[in-house]
C-alpha atoms as a PDB file:
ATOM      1  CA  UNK A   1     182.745 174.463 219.577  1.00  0.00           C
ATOM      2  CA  UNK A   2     182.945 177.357 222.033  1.00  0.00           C
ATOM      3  CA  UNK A   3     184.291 180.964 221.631  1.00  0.00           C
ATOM      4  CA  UNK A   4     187.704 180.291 222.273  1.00  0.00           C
ATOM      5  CA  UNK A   5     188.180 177.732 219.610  1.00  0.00           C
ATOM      6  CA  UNK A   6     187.236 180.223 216.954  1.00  0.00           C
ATOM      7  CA  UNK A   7     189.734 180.652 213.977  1.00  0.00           C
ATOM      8  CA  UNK A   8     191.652 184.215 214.611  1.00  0.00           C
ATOM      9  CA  UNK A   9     190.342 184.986 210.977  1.00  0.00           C
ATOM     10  CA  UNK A  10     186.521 184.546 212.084  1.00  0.00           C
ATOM     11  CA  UNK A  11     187.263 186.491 215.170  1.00  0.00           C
ATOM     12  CA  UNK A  12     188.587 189.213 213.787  1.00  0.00           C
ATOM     13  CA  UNK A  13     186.007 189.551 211.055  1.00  0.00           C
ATOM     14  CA  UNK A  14     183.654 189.334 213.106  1.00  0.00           C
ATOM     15  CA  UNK A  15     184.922 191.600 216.005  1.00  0.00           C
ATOM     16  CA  UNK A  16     185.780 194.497 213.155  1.00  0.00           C
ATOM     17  CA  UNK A  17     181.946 193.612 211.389  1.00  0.00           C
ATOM     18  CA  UNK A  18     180.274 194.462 214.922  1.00  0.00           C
ATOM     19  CA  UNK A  19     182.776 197.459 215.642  1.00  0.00           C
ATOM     20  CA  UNK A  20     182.141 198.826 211.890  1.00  0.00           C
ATOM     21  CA  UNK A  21     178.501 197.930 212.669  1.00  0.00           C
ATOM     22  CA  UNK A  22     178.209 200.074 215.912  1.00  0.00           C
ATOM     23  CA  UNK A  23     180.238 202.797 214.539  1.00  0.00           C
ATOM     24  CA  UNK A  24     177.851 203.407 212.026  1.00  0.00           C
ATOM     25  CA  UNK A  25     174.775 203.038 214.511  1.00  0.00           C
ATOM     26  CA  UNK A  26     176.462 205.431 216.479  1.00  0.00           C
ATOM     27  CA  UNK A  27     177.375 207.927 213.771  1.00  0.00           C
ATOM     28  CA  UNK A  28     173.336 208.369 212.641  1.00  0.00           C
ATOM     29  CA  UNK A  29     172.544 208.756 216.595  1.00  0.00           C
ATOM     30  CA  UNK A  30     175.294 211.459 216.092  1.00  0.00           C
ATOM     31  CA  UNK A  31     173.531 213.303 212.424  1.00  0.00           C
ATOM     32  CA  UNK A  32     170.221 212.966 215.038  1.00  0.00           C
ATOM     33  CA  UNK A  33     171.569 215.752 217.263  1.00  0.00           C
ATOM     34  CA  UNK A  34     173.450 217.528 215.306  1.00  0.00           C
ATOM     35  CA  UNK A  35     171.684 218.304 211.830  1.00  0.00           C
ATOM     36  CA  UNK A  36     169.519 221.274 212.097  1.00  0.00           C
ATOM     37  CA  UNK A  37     166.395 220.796 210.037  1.00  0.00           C
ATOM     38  CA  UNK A  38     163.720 217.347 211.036  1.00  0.00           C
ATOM     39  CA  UNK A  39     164.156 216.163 207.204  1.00  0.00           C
ATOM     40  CA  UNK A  40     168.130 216.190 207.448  1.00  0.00           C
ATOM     41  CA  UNK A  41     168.138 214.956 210.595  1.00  0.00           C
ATOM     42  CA  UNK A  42     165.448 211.885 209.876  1.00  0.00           C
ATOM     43  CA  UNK A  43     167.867 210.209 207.778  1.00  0.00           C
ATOM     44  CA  UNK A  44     170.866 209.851 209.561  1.00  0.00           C
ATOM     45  CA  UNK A  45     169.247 207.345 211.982  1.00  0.00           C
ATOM     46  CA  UNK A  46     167.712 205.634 209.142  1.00  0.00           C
ATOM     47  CA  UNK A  47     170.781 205.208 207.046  1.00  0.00           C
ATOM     48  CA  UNK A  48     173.221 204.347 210.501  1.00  0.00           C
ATOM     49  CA  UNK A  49     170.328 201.811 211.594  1.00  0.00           C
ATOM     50  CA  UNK A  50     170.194 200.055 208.573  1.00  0.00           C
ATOM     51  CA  UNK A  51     174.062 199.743 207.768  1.00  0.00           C
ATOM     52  CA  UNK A  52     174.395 199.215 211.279  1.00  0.00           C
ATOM     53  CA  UNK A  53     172.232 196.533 211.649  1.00  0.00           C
ATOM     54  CA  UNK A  54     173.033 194.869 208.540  1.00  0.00           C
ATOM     55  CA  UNK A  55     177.043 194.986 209.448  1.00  0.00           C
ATOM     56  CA  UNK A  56     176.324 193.676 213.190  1.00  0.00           C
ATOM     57  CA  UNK A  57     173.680 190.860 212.290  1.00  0.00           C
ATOM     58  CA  UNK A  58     176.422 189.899 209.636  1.00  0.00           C
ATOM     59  CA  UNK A  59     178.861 189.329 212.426  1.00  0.00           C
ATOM     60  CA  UNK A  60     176.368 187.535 214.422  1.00  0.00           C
ATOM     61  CA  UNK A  61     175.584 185.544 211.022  1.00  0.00           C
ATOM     62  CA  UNK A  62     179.368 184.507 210.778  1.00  0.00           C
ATOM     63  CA  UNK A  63     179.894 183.628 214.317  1.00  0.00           C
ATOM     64  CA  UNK A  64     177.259 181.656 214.905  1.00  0.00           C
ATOM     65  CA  UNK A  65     178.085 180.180 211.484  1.00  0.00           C
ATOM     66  CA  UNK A  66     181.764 179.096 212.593  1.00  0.00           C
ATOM     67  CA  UNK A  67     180.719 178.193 215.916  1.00  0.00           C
ATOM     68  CA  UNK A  68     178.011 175.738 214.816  1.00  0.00           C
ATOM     69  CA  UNK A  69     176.100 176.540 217.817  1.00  0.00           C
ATOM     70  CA  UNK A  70     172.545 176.946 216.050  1.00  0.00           C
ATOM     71  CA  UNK A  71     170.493 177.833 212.723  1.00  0.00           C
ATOM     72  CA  UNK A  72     170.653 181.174 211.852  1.00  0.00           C
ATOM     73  CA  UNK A  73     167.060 182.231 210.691  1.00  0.00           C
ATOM     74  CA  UNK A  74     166.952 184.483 213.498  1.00  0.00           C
ATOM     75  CA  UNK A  75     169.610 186.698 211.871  1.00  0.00           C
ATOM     76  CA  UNK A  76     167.493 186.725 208.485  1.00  0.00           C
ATOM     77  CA  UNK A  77     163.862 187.381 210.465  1.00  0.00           C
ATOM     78  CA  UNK A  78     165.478 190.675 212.052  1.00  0.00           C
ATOM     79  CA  UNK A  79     167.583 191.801 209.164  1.00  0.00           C
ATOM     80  CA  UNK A  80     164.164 191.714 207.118  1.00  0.00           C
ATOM     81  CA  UNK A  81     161.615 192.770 209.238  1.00  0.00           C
ATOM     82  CA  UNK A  82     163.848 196.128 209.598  1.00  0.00           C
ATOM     83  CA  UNK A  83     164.938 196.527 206.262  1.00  0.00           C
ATOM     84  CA  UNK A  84     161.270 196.869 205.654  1.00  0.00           C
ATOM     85  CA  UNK A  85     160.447 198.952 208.860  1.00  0.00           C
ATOM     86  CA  UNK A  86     162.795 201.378 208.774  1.00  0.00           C
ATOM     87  CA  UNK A  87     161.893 202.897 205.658  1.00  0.00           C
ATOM     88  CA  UNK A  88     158.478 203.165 206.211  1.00  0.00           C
ATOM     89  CA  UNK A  89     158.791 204.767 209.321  1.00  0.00           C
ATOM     90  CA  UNK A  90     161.286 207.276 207.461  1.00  0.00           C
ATOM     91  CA  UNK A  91     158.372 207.564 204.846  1.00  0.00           C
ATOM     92  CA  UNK A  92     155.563 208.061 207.619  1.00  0.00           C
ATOM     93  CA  UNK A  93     157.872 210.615 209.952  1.00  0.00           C
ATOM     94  CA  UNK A  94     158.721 212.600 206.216  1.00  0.00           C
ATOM     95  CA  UNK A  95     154.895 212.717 205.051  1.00  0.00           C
ATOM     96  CA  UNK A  96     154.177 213.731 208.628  1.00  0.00           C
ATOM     97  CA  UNK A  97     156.335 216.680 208.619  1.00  0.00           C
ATOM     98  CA  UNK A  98     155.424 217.148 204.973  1.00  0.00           C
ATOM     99  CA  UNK A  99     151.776 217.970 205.859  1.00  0.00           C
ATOM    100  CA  UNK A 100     152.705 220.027 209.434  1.00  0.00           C
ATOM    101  CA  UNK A 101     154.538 222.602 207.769  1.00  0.00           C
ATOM    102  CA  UNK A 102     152.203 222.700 204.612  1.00  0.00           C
ATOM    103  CA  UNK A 103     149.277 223.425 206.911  1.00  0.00           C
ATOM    104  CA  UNK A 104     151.029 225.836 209.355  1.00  0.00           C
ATOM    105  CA  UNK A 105     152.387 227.650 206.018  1.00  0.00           C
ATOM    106  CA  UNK A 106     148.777 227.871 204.692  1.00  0.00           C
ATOM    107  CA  UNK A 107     147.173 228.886 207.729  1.00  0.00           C
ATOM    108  CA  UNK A 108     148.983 231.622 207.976  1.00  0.00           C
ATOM    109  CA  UNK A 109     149.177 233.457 204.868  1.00  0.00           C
ATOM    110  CA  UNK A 110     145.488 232.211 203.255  1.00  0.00           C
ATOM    111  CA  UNK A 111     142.063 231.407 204.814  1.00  0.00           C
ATOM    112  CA  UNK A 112     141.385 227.590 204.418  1.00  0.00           C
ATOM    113  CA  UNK A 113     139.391 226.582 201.320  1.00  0.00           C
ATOM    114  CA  UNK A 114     136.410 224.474 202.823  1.00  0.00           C
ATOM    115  CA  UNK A 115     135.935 220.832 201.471  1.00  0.00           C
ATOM    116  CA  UNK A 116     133.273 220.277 198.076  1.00  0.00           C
ATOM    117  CA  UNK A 117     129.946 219.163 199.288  1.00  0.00           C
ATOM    118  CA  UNK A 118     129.257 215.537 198.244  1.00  0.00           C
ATOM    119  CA  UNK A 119     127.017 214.614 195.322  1.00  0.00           C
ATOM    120  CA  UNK A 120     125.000 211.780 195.613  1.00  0.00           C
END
């Protein structure tokens, strides 16, 4: 079965799953330029990728599905391996930024409090 032998029903769910799918991608590309502080702006990207990538790799699920062209593991190996990435790196970037500004806020207004000596 080939692309043009697709149901109209598949194809249109599909086409408007990818569409809705790159919309959203596109929209937290969008909050990444144009929200003014790092921890507003980290998760636009985040929340676009994921819904993004879970919309268009549910298109690709249901094509490939209808069109009986292959397995669709594939589909499940990237939908998981960035469910679990992406928030991590979101976690990571935050914690990051978390201890940046903490230590530039500190350095400025106090003297730094030197480490306790070890105890053996």
């Amino acid at each position: 079965m080939n692309g043009a032998e697709l149901p109209v029903w598949v194809a249109v769910v599909v086409a408007g799953l990818a569409i809705a799918g790159a919309g959203l991608s596109l929209l937290g590309a969008f909050g990444l330029v144009r929200l003014s502080s790092f921890y507003d702006r980290v998760h636009a990207p985040t929340l676009g990728a994921t819904l993004g990538m879970t919309m268009i790799l549910l298109a690709s699920w249901i094509y490939f599905a209808a069109s009986g062209e292959r397995l669709l593991p594939r589909e499940l190996l990237v939908g998981l391996f960035l469910t679990v990435t992406t928030p991590v790196t979101l976690i990571l970037l935050a914690r990051a930024a978390l201890f940046r500004d903490r230590t530039e806020s500190g350095a400025a207004g106090k003297t730094e409090v030197p480490p306790a000596p070890l105890v053996e």
